[in-house]
Protein backbone atom coordinates (compact mmCIF):
# COMPACT_ATOMS: atom_id res chain seq x y z
CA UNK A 1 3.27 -17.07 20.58
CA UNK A 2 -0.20 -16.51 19.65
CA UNK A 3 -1.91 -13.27 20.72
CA UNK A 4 -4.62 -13.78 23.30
CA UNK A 5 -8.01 -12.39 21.74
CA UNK A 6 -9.04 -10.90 24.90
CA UNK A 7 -6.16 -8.15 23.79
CA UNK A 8 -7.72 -7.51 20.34
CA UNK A 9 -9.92 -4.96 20.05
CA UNK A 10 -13.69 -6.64 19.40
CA UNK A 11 -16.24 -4.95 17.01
CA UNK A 12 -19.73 -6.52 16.46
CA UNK A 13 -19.70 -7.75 12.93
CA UNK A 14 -22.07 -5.16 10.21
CA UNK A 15 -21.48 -2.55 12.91
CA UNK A 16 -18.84 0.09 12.09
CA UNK A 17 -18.56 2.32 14.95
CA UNK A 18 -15.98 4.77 14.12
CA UNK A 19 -16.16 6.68 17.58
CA UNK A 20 -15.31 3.59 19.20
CA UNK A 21 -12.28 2.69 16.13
CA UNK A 22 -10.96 5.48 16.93
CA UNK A 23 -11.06 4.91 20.50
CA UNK A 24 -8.74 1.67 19.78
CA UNK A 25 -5.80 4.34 18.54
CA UNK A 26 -3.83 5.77 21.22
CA UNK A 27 -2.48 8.61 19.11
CA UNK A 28 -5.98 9.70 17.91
CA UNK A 29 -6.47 11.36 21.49
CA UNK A 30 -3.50 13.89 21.84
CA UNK A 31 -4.06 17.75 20.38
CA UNK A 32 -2.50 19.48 18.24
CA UNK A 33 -1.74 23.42 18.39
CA UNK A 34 -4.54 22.76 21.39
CA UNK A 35 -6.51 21.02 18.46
CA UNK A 36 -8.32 17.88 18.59
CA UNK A 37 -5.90 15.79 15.86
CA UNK A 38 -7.51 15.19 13.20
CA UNK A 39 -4.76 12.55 10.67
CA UNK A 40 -5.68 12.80 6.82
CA UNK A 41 -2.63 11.18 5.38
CA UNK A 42 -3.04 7.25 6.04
CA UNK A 43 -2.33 7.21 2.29
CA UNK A 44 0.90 7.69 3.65
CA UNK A 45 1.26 5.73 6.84
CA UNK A 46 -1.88 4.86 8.64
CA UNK A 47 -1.90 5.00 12.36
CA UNK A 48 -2.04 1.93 14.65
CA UNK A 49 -4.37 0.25 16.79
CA UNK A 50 -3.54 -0.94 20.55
CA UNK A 51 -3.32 -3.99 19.73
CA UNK A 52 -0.94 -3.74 16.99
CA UNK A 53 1.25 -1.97 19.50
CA UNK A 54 1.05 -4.26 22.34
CA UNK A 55 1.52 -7.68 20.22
CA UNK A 56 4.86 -6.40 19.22
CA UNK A 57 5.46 -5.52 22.87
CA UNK A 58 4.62 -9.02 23.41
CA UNK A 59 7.17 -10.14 21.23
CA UNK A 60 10.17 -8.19 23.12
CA UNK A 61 9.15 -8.99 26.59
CA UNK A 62 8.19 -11.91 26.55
CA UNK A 63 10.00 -14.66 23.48
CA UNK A 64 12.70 -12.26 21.60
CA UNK A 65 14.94 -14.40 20.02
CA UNK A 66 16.14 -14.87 16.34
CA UNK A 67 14.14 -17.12 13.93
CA UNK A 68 14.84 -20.27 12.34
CA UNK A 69 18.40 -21.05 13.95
CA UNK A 70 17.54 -22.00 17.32
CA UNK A 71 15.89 -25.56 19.30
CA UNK A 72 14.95 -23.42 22.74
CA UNK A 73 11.64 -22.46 23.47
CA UNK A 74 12.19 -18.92 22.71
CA UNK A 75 13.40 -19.21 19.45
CA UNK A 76 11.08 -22.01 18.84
CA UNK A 77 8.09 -19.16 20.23
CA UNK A 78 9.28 -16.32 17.75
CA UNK A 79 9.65 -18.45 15.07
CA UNK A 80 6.20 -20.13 15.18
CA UNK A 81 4.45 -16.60 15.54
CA UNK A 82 6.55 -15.02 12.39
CA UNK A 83 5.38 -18.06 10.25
CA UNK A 84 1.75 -17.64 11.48
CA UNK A 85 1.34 -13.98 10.68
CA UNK A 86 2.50 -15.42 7.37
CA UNK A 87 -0.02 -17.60 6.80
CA UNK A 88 -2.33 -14.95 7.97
CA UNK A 89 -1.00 -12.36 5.33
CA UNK A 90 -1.23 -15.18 2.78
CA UNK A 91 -5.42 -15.79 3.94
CA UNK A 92 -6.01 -11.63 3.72
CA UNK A 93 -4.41 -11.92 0.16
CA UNK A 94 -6.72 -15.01 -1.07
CA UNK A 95 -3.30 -16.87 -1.67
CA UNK A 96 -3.69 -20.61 -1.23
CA UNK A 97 -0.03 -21.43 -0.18
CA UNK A 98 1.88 -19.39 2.48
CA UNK A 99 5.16 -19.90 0.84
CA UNK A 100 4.46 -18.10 -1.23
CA UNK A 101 4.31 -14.79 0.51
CA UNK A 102 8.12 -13.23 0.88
CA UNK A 103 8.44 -10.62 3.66
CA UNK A 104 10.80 -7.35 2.64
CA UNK A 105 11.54 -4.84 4.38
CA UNK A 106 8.44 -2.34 2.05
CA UNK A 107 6.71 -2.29 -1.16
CA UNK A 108 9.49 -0.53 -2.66
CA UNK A 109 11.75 -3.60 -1.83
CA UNK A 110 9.09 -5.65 -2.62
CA UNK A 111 8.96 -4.16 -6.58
CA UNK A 112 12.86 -3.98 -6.29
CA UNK A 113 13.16 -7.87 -6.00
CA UNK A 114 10.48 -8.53 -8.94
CA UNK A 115 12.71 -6.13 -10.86
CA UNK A 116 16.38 -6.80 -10.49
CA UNK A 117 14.93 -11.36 -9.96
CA UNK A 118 12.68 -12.18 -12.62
CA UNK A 119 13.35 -8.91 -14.36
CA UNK A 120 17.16 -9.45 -14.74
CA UNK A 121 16.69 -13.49 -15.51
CA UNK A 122 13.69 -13.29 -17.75
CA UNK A 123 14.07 -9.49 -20.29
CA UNK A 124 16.05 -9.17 -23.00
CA UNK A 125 17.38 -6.42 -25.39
CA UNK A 126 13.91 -5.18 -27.12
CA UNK A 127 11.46 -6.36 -24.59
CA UNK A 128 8.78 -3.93 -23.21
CA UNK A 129 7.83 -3.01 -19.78
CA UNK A 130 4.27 -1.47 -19.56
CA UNK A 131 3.62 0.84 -17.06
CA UNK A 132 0.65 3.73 -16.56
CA UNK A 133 0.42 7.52 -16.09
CA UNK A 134 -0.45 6.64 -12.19
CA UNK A 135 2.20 5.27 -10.98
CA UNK A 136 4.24 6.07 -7.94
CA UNK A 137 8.00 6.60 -8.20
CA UNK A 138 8.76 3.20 -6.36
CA UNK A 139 7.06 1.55 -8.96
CA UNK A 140 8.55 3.48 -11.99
CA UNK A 141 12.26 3.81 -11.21
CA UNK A 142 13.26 0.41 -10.66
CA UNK A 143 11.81 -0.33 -14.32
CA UNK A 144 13.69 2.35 -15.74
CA UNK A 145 17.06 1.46 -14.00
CA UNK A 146 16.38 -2.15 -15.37
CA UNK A 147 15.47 -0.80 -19.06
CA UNK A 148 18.68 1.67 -18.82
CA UNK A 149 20.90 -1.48 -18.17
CA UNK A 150 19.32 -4.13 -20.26
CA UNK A 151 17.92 -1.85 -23.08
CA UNK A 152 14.58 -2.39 -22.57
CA UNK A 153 11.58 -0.65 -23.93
CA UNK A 154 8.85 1.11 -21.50
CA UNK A 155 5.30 1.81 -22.35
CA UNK A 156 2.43 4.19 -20.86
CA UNK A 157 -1.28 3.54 -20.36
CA UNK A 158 -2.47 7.01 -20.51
CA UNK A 159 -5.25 8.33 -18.34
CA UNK A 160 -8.43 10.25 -19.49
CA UNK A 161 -9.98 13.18 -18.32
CA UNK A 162 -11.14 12.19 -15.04
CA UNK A 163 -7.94 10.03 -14.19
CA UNK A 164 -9.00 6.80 -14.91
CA UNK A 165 -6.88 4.30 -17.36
CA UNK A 166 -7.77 4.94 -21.16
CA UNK A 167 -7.36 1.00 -22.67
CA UNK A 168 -8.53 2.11 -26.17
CA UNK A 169 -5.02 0.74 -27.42
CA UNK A 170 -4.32 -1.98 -24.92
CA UNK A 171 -3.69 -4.72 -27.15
CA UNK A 172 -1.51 -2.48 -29.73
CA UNK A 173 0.64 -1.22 -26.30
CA UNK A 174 0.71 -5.08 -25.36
CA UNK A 175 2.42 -6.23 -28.25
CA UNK A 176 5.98 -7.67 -27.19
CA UNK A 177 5.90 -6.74 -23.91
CA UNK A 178 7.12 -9.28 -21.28
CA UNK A 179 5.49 -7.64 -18.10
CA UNK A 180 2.88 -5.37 -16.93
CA UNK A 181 3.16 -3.31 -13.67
CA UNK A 182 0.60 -1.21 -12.41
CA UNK A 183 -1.04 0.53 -9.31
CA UNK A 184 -4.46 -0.80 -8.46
CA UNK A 185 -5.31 2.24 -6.69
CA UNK A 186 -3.79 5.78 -7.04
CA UNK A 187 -1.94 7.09 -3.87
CA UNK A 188 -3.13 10.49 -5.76
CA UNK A 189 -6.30 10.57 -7.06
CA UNK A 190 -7.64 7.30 -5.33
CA UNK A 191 -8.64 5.64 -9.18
CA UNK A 192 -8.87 2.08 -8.25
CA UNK A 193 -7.94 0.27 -12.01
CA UNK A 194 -9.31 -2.60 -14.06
CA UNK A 195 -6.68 -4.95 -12.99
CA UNK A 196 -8.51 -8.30 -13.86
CA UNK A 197 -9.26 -7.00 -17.38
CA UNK A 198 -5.82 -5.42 -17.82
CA UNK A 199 -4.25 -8.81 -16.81
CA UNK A 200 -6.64 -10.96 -18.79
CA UNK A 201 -5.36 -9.25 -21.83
CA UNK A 202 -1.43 -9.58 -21.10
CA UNK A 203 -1.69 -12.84 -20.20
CA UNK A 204 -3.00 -13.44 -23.79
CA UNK A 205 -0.55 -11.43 -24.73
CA UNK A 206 2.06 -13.81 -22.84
CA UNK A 207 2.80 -11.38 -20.01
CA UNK A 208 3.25 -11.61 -16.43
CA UNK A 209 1.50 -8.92 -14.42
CA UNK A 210 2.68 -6.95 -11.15
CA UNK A 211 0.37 -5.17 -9.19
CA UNK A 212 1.29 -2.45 -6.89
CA UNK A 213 -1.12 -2.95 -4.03
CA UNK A 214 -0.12 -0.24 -1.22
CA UNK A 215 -3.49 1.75 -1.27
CA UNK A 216 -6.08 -0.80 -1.95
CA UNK A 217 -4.90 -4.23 0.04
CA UNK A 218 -5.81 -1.86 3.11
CA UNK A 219 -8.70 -0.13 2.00
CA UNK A 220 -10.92 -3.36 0.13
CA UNK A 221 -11.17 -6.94 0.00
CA UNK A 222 -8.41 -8.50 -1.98
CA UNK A 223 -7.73 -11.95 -3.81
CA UNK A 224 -4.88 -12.48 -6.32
CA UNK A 225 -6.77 -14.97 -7.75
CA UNK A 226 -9.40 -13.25 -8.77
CA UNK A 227 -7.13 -9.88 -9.93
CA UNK A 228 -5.41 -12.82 -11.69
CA UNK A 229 -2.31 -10.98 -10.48
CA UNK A 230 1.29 -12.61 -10.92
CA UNK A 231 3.03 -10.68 -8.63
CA UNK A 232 1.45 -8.15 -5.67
CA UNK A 233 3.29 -6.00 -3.09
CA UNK A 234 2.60 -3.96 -0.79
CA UNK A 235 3.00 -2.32 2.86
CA UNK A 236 2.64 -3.15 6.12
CA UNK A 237 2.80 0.62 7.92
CA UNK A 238 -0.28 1.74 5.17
CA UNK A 239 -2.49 -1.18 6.77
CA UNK A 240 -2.57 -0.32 10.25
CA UNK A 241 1.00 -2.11 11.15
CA UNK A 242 4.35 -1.28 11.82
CA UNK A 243 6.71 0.35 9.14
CA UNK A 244 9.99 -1.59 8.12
CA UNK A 245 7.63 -4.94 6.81
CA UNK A 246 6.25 -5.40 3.57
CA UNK A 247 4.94 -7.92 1.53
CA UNK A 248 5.42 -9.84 -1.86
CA UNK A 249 2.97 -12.43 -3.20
CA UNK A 250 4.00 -14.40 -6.08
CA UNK A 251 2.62 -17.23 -8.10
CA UNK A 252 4.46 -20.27 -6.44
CA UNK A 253 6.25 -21.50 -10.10
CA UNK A 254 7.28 -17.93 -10.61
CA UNK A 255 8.62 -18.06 -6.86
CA UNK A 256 10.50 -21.46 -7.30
CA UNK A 257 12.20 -19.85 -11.34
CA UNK A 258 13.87 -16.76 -9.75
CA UNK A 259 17.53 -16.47 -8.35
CA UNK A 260 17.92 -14.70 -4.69
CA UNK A 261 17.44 -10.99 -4.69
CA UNK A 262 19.97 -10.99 -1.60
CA UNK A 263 22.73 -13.40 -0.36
CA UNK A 264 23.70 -13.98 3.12
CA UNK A 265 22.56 -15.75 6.44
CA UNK A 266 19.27 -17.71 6.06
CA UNK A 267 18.43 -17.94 2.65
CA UNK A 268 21.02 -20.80 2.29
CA UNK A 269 20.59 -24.38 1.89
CA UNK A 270 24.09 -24.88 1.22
CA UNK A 271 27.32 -23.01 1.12
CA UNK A 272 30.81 -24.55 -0.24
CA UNK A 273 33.97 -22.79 -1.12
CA UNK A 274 33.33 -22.91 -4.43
CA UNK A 275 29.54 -21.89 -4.56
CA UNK A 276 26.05 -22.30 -2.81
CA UNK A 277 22.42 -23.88 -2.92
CA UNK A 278 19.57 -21.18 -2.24
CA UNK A 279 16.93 -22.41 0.00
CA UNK A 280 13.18 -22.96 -1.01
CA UNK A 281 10.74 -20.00 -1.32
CA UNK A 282 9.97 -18.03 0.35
CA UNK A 283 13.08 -18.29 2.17
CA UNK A 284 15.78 -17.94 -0.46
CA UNK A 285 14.15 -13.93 -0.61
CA UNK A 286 14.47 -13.40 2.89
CA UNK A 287 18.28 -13.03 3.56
CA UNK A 288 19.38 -12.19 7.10
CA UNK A 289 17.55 -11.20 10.22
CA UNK A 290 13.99 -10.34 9.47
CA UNK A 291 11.91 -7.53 11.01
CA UNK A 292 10.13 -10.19 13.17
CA UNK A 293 8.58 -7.65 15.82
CA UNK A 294 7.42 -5.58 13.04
CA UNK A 295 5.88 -9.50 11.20
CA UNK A 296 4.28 -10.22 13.86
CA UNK A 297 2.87 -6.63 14.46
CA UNK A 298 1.61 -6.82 10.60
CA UNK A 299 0.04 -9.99 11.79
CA UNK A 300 -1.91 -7.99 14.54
CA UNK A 301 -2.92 -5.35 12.55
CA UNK A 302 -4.53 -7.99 10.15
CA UNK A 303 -6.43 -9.77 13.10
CA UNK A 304 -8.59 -6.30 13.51
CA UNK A 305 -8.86 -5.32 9.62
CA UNK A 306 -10.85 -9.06 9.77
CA UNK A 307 -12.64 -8.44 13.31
CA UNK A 308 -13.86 -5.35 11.24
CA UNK A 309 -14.60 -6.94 7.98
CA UNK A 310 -13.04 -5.59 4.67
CA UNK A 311 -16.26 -5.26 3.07
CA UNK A 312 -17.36 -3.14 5.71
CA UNK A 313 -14.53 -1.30 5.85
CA UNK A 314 -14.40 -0.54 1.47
CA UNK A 315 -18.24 0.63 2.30
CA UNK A 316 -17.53 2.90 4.75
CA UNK A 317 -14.80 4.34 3.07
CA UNK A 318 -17.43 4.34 -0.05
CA UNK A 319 -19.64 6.42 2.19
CA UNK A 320 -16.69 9.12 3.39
CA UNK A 321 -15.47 9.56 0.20
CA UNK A 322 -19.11 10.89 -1.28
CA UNK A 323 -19.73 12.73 1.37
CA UNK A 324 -16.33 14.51 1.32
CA UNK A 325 -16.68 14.97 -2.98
CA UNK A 326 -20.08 16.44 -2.18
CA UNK A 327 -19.19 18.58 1.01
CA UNK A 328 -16.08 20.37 -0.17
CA UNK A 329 -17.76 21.05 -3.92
CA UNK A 330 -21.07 22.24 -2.34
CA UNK A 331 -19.14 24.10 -0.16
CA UNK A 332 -16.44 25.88 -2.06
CA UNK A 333 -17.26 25.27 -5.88
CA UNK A 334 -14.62 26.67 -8.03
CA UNK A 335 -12.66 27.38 -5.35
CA UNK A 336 -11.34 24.02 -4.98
CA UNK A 337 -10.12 21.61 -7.67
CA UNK A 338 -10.86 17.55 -6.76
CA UNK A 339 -8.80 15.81 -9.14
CA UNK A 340 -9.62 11.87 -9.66
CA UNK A 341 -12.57 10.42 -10.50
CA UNK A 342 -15.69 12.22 -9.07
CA UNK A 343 -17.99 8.82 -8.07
CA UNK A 344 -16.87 7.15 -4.69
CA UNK A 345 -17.64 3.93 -6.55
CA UNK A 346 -14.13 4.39 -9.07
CA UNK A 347 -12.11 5.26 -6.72
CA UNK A 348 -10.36 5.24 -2.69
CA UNK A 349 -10.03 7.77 -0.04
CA UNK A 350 -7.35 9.43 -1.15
CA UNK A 351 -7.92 12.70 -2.52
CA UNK A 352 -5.69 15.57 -4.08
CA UNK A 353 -6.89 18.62 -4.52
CA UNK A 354 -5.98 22.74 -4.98
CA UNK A 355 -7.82 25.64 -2.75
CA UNK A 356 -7.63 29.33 -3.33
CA UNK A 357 -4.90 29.08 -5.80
CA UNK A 358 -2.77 28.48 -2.48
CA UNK A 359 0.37 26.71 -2.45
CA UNK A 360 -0.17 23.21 -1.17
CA UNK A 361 2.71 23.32 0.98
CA UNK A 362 1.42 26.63 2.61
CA UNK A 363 -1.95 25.61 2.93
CA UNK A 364 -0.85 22.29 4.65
CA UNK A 365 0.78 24.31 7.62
CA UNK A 366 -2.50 26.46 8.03
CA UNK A 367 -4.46 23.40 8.59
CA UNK A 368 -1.98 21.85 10.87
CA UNK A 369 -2.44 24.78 12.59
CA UNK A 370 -6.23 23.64 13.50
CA UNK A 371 -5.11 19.94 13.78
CA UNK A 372 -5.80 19.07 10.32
CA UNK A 373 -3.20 16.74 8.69
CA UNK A 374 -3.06 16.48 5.38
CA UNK A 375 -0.13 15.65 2.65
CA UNK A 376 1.15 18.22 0.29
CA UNK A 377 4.05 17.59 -2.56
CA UNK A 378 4.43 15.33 -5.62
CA UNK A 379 3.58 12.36 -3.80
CA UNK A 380 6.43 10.29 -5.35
CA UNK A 381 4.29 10.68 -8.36
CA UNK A 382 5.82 13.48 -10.69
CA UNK A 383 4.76 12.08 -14.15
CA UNK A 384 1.36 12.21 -12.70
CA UNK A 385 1.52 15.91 -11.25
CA UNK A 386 3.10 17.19 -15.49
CA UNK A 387 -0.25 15.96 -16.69
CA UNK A 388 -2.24 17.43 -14.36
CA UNK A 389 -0.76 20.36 -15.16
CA UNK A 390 0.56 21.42 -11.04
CA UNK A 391 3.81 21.16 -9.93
CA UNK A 392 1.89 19.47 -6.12
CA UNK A 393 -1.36 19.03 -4.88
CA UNK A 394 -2.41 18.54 -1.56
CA UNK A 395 -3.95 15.53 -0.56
CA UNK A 396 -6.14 14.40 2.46
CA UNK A 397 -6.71 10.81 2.62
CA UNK A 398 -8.79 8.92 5.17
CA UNK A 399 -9.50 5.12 7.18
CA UNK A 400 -11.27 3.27 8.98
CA UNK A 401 -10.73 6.01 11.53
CA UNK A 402 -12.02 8.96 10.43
CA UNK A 403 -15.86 9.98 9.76
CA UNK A 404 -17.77 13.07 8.52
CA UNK A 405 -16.54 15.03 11.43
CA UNK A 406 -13.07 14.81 10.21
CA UNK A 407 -14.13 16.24 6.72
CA UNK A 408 -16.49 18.66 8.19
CA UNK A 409 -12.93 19.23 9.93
CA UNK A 410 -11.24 19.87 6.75
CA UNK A 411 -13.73 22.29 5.18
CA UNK A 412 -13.57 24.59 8.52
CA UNK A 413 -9.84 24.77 8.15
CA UNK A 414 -9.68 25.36 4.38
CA UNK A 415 -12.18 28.19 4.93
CA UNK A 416 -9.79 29.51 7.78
CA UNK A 417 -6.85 29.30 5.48
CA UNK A 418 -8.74 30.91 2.64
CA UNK A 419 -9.50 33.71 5.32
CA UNK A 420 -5.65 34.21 6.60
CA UNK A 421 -4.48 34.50 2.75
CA UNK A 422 -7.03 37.11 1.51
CA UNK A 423 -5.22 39.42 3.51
């Protein structure tokens, strides 16, 4: 099944029209407390487009049948429009060979299978894991359940004042360790990192490197080439698609080395009584029924990040952020905290931040209260939150959807929640 373009939303090329975006997002019209909505947490899970929401429709009404085990049209249908959202995932990425894109079920899986596949076959007693201060949970625990079992050492990159990675000591922190793993953009603070130069060094250093990609593969172009990544991952509900799909890239040899995460249905060449033969990549990762609605939705939602452009989307997003930095600090000065780098050029669109000495969870309801939606907690980052010193932040976060408005949005509800807790 192929989507028919007249369904995709079209946008003229250089032209980023976010009144008409927004138009393309069904949910983006409804109110909230009789407020126009106004969604600041795509950092979290990004809304989705028509389109996105009527290929997987598509998919249900019209050739919904399981993939790769049938010869009738349907099946024949379902499984030639998984593969090619594959191959489309594999273009957005810069990868040269679909096969080597694995679909899980989220980037958590995603860092789960590098872990517990190469991880398990390739550390040993004394190796070292690096890691940095600005990593989410999901891509923290699953190294520290691996070092735990396999005694394993894991290191930090610290951060410096303005949240970006200090790599004063790189090469001394390098030395012995097996595999790097690291955010290239903060779910937090938004610091987008040096991952080319951090993976130039551990390669000399004869490491393999793992990117976390959730926040920027949506937000900027991407090529694991150039990052000169080893592994990527990332999400499909943060980039306009469906939840329930993520993605792994990984270098094709590194691919064809590693055991199955899973066993099962599918990721079989060969079973016997007394053992089995795992199929090729990317198969052999992909054990039982995959989310193929939600595939070929993630598909979708990649056919209008491209009819948009990713350049043009990183430059409006460029353009956002420095207006919001200068907007809420003209506006409130020491009354609000902006932690992260403090040039739009360092960093993404999502932003923490403290007002009024207010508790972030408190001050989240207030503005939901004028339709503002924004994220308050840890952010499945709690090493971060120690050094900054706050137990939460609150975080707004922003896409191809949103424009000054929505920030202009923001300040009028943080100066309405400053007004309700003076009293």
């Amino acid at each position: 099944m192929a989507i028919d373009q007249s369904e995709v939303e079209q946008h003229v090329p250089g032209e980023f029209d976010v009144l008409r975006i927004k138009s393309d997002f069904p949910i983006l019209s409804r109110t909230v407390h009789d407020k126009p909505l106004v969604f600041l947490d795509s950092a979290a899970s990004s809304q989705k487009p028509r389109s996105v929401l009527q290929a997987m429709d598509t998919y249900y009404e019209t050739i919904n049948a399981n993939v790769h085990r049938a010869a009738y049209t349907l099946a024949e249908e379902a499984t030639n429009a998984m593969e090619a959202a594959r191959s489309k995932v594999a273009a957005f990425i810069g990868a040269t060979d679909a096969n080597e894109v694995v679909f899980t079920k989220n980037a958590t899986e995603s860092i789960n299978l590098i872990a517990r596949s190469w991880g398990v076959a390739n550390l040993e007693p004394g190796d070292a894991i690096l890691l940095t201060h600005l990593e989410h949970h999901a891509n923290i625990v699953p190294w520290q359940q691996l070092a735990a079992e396999r005694e394993l050492e894991i290191r930090w990159i610290p951060l410096t004042a303005d949240c970006q990675l200090d790599l004063r000591n790189l090469d001394s922190l390098l030395d012995g360790v097996k595999i790097v793993s690291l955010t290239s953009m903060s779910n937090v603070v938004g610091t987008i990192t040096p991952v080319r130069a951090i993976a130039d060094a551990a390669h000399a250093a004869g490491a393999v490197v793992a990117v976390d990609a959730c926040q920027s593969v949506p937000h900027l172009p991407t090529d694991v080439h150039q990052l000169g990544a080893d592994f990527l991952s990332f999400s499909g509900h943060k980039l306009l698609g469906p939840t329930g799909i993520g993605v792994l890239w990984a270098r094709k040899e590194l691919l064809a080395a590693m055991p199955p995460f899973l066993g099962g249905g599918g990721m079989i060449l060969d079973v016997r009584l007394d053992g089995f033969v795992a199929a090729e990549a990317p198969h052999k990762f992909e054990a039982g029924t995959p989310p193929i609605a939600e595939i070929i939705g993630l598909g979708a939602a990649i056919d209008y990040l491209n009819n948009l452009g990713m350049e043009a989307v990183r430059q409006h997003e460029m353009a956002l952020t420095a207006f919001a930095l200068e907007h809420l600090s003209n506006r409130f000065g020491d009354r609000i905290s902006l932690y992260g780098p403090q040039s739009a050029e360092l960093r993404g669109g999502a932003m923490s931040f403290a007002f009024d000495d207010i508790h972030p969870h408190d001050l989240s309801q207030v503005l939901d209260q004028h339709g503002v939606c924004v994220r308050p907690g840890h952010h499945c980052a709690k090493p971060l939150m120690r050094l900054l010193g706050v137990g939460a932040t609150a975080r707004a976060s922003w896409y191809v959807y949103n424009n000054e408005a929505d920030i202009t949005a923001l300040g009028d509800a943080l100066e309405a929640a400053g007004e309700f807790f003076s009293f």
